[in-house]
Structure formats: C-alpha cells, structure tokens
PDB file of N, CA and C in Angstrom:
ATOM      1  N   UNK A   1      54.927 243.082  81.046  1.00  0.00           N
ATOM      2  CA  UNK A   1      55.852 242.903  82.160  1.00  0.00           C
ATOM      3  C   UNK A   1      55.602 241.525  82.795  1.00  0.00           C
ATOM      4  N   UNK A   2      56.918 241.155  83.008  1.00  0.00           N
ATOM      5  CA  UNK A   2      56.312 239.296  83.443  1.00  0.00           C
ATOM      6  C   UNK A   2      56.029 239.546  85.124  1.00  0.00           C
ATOM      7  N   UNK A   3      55.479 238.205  85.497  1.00  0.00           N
ATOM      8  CA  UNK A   3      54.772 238.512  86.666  1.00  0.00           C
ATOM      9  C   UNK A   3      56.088 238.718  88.002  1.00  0.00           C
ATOM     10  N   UNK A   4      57.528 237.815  88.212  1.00  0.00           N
ATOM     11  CA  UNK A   4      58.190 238.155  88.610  1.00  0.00           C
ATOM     12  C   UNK A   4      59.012 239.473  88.426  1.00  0.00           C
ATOM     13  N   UNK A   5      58.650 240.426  87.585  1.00  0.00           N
ATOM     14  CA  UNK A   5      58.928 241.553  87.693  1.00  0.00           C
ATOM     15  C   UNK A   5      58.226 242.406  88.445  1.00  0.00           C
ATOM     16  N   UNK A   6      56.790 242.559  87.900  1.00  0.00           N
ATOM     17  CA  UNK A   6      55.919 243.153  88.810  1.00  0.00           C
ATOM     18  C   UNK A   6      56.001 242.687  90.424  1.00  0.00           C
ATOM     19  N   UNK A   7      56.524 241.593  90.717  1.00  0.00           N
ATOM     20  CA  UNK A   7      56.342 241.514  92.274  1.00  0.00           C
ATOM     21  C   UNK A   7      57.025 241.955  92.760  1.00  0.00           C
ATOM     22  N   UNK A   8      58.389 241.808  92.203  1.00  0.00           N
ATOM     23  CA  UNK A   8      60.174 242.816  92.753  1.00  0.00           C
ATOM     24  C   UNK A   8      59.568 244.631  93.066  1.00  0.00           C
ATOM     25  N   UNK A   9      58.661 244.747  91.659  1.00  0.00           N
ATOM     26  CA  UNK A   9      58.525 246.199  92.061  1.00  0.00           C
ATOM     27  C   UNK A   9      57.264 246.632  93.548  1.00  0.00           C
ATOM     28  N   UNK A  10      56.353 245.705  93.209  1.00  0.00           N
ATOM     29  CA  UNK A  10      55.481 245.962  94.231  1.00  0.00           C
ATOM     30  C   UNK A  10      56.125 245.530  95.514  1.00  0.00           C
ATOM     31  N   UNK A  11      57.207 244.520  95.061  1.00  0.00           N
ATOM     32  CA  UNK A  11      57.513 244.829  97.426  1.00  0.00           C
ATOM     33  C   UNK A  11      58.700 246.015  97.465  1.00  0.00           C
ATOM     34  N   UNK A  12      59.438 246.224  95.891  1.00  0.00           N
ATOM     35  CA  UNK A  12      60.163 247.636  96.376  1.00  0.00           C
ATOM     36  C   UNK A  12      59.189 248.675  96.516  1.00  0.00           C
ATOM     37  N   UNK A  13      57.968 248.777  96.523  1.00  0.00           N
ATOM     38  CA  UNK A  13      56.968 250.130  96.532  1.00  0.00           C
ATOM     39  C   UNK A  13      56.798 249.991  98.590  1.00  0.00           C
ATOM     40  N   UNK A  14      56.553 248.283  98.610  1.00  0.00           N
ATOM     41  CA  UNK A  14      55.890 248.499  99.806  1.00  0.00           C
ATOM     42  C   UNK A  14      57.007 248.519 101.008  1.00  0.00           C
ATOM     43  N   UNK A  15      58.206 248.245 100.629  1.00  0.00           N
ATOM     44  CA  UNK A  15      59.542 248.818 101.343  1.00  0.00           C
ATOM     45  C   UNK A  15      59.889 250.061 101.722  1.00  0.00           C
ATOM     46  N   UNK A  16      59.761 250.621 100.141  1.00  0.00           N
ATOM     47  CA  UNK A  16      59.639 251.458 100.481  1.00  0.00           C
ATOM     48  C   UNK A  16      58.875 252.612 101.368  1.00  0.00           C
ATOM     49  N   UNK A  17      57.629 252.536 101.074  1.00  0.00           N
ATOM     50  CA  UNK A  17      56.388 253.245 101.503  1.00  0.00           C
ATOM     51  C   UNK A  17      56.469 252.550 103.609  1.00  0.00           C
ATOM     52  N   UNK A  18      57.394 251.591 103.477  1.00  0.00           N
ATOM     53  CA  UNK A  18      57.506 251.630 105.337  1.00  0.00           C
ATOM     54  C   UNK A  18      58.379 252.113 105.705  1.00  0.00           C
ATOM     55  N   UNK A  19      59.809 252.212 104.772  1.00  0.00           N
ATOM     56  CA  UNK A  19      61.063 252.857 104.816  1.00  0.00           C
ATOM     57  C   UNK A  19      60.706 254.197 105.333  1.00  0.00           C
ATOM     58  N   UNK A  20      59.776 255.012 104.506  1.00  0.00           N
ATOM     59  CA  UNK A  20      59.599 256.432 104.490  1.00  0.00           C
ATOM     60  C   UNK A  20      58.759 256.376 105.928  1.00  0.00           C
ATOM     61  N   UNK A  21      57.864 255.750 105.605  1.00  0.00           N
ATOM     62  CA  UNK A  21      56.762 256.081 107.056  1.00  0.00           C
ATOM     63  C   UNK A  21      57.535 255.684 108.509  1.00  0.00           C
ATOM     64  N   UNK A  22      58.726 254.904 108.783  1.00  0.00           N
ATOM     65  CA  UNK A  22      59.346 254.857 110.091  1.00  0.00           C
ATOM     66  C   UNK A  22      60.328 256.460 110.462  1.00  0.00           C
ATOM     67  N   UNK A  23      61.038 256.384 108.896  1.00  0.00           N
ATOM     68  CA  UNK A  23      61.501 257.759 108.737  1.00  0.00           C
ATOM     69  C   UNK A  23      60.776 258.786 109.760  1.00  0.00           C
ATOM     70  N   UNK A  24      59.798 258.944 109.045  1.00  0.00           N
ATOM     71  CA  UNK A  24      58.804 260.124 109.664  1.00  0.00           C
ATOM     72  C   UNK A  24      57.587 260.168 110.906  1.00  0.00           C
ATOM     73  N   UNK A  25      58.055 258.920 111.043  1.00  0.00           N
ATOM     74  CA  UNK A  25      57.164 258.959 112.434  1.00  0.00           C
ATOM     75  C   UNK A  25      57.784 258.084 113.605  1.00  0.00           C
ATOM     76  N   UNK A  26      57.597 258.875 114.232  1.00  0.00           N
ATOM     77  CA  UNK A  26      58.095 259.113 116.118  1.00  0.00           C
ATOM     78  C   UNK A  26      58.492 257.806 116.462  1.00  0.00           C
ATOM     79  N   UNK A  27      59.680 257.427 117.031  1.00  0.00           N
ATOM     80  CA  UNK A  27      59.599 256.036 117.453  1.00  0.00           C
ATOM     81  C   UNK A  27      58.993 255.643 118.452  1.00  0.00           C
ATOM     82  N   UNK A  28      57.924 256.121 119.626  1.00  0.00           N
ATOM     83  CA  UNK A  28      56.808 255.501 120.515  1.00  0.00           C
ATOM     84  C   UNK A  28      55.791 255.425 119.409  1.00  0.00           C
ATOM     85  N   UNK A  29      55.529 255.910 118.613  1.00  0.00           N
ATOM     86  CA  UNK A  29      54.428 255.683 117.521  1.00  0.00           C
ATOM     87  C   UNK A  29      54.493 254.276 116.694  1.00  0.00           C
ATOM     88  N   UNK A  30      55.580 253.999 115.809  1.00  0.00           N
ATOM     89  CA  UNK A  30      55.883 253.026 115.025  1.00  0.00           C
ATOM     90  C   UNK A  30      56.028 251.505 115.893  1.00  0.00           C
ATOM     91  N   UNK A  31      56.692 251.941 117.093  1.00  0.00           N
ATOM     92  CA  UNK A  31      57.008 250.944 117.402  1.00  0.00           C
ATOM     93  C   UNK A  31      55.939 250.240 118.207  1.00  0.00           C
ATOM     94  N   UNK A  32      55.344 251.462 119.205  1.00  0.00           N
ATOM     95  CA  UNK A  32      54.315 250.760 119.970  1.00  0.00           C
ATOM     96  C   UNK A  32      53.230 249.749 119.196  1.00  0.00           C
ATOM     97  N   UNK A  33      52.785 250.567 118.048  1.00  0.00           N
ATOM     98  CA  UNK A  33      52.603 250.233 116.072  1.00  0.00           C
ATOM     99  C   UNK A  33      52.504 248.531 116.055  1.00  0.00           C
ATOM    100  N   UNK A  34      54.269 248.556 116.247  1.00  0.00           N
ATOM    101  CA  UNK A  34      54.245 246.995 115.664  1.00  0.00           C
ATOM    102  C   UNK A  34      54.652 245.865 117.660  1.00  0.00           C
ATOM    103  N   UNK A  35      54.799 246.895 118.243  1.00  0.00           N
ATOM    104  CA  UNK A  35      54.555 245.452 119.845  1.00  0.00           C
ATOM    105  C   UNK A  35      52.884 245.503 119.472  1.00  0.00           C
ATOM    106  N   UNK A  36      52.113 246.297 119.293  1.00  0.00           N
ATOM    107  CA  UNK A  36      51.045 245.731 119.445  1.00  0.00           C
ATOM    108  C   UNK A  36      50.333 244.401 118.331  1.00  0.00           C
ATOM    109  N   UNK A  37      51.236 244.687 117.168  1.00  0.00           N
ATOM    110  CA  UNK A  37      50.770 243.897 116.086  1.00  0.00           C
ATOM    111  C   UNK A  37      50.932 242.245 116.655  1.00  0.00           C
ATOM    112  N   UNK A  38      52.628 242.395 116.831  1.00  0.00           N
ATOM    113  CA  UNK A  38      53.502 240.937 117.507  1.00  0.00           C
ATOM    114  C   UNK A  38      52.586 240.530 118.942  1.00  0.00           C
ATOM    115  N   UNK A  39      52.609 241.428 119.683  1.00  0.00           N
ATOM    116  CA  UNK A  39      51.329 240.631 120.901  1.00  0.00           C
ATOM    117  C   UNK A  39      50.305 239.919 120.024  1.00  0.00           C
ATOM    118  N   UNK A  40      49.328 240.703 119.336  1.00  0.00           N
ATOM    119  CA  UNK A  40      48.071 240.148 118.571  1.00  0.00           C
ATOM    120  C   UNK A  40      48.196 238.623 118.301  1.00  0.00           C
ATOM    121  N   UNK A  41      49.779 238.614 117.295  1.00  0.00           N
ATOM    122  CA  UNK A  41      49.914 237.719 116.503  1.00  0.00           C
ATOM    123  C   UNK A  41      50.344 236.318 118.032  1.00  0.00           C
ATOM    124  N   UNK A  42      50.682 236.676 118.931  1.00  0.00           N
ATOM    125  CA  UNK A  42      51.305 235.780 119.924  1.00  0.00           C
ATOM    126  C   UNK A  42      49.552 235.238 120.595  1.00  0.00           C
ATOM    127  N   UNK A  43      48.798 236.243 121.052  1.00  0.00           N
ATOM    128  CA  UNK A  43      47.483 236.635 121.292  1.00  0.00           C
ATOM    129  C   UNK A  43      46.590 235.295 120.422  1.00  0.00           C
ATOM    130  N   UNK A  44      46.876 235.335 119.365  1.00  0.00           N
ATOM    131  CA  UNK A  44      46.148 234.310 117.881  1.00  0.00           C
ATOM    132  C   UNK A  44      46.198 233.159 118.347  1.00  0.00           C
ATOM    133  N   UNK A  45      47.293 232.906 118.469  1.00  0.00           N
ATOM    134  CA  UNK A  45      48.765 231.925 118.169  1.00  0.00           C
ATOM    135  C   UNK A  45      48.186 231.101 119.609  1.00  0.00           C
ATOM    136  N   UNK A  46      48.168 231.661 120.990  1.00  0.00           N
ATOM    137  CA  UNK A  46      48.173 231.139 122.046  1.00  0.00           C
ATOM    138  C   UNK A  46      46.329 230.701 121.779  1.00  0.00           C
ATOM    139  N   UNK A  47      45.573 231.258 121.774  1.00  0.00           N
ATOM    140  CA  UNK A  47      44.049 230.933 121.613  1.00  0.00           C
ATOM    141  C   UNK A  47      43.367 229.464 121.074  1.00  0.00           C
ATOM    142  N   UNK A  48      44.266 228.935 120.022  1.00  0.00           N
ATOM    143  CA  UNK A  48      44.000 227.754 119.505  1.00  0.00           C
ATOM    144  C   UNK A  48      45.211 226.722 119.225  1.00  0.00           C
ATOM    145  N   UNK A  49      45.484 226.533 120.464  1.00  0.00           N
ATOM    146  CA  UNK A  49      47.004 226.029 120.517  1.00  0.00           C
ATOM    147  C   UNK A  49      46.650 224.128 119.734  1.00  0.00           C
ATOM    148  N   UNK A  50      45.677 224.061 119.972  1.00  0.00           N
ATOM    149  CA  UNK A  50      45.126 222.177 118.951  1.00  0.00           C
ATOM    150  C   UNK A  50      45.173 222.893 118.006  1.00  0.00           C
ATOM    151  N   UNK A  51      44.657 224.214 116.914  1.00  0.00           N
ATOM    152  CA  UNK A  51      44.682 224.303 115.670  1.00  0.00           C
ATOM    153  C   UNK A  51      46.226 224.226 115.426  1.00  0.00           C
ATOM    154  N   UNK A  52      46.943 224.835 116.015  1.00  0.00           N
ATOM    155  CA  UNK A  52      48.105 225.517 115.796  1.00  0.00           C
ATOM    156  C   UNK A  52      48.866 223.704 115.361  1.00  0.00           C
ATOM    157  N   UNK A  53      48.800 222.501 116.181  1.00  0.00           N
ATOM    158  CA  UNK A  53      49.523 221.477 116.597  1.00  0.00           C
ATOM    159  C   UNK A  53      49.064 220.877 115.111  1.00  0.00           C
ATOM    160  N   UNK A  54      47.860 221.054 114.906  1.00  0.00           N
ATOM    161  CA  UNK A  54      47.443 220.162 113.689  1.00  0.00           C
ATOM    162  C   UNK A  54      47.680 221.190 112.817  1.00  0.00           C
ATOM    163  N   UNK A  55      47.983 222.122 111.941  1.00  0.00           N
ATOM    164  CA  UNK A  55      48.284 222.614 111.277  1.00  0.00           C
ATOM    165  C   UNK A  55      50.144 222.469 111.092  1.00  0.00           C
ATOM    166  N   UNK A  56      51.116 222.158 111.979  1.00  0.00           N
ATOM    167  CA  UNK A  56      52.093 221.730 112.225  1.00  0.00           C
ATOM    168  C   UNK A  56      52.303 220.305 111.487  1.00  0.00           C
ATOM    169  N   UNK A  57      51.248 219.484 112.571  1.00  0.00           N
ATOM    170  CA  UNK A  57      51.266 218.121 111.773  1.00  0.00           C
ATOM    171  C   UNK A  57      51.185 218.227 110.301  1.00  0.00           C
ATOM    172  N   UNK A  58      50.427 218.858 109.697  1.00  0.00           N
ATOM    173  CA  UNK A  58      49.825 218.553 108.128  1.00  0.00           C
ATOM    174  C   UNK A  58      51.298 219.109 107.424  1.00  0.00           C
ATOM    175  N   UNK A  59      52.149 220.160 108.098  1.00  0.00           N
ATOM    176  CA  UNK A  59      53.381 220.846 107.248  1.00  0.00           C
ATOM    177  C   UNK A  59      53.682 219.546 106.898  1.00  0.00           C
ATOM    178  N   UNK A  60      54.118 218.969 108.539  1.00  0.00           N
ATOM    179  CA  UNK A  60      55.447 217.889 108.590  1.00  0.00           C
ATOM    180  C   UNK A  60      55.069 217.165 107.523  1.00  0.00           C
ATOM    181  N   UNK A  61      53.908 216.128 107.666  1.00  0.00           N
ATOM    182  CA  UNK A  61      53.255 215.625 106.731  1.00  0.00           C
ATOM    183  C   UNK A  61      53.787 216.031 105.173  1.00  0.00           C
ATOM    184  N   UNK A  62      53.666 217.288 104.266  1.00  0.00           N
ATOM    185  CA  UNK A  62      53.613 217.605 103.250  1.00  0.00           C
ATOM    186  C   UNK A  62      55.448 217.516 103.001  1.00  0.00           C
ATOM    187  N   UNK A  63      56.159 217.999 103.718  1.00  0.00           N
ATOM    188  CA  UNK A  63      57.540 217.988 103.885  1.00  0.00           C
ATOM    189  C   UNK A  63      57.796 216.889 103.758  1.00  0.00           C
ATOM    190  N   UNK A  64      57.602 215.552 104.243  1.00  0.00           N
ATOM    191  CA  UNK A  64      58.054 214.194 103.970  1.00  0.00           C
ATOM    192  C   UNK A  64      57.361 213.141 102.465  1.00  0.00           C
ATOM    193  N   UNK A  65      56.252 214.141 102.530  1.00  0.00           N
ATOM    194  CA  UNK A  65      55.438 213.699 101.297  1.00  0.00           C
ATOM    195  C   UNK A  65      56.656 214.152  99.953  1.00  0.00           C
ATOM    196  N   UNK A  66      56.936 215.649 100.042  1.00  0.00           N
ATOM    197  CA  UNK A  66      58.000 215.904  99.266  1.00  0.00           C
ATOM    198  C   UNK A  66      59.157 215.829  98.959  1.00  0.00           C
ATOM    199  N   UNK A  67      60.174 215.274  99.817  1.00  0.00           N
ATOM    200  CA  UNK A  67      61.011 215.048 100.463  1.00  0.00           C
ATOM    201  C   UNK A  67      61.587 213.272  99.408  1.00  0.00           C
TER     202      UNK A  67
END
C-alpha cells in the first residue's frame, strides 16, 4: 500500500473515531474537552511571545527564500 494511501485511511480512522466520540458524548463534556485544549494552546502561545516572533521571522524568511 503506498504511503499516501495509508495516510487517507489513517485520518479517515481518526475522523472517524472523533465523529463517533462527539456523537456519544454530552456536549458540556466534549466541548468543555476542547475550550480547555484552545485556552492551553492560547496559554503556550502567550508565555513566549520572543519565541513565538522569531519563529515567525524564520517562516517569513523560508517563504521568500522559496518564493
């Protein structure tokens, strides 16, 4: 099986397998679930706001390098 096949199926497994699990569980459960994930990730994000700027720079950087 070539490798772009196997990946189509493994994110239809993992679509699935969230498809089913929102299905079946409570929406204060799932959702509170994922505000807490998105805070975390905002939480990260705000903590090292110089990493965040230089990691920005280096995209731009690679984007014009390719470009």
């Amino acid at each position: 099986m070539l490798d772009k096949e196997k990946n189509f199926k493994s994110r239809l497994e993992f679509v699935r397998f969230w498809a089913d699990y929102v299905r079946k569980t409570p929406n204060s459960v799932w959702s509170r679930q994922q505000a807490d994930f998105i805070d975390a990730l905002f939480q990260g994000a705000n903590q090292d706001v110089g990493l965040y700027l230089r990691v920005k720079k280096m995209a731009q950087g690679n984007a014009q390098v390719r470009a």
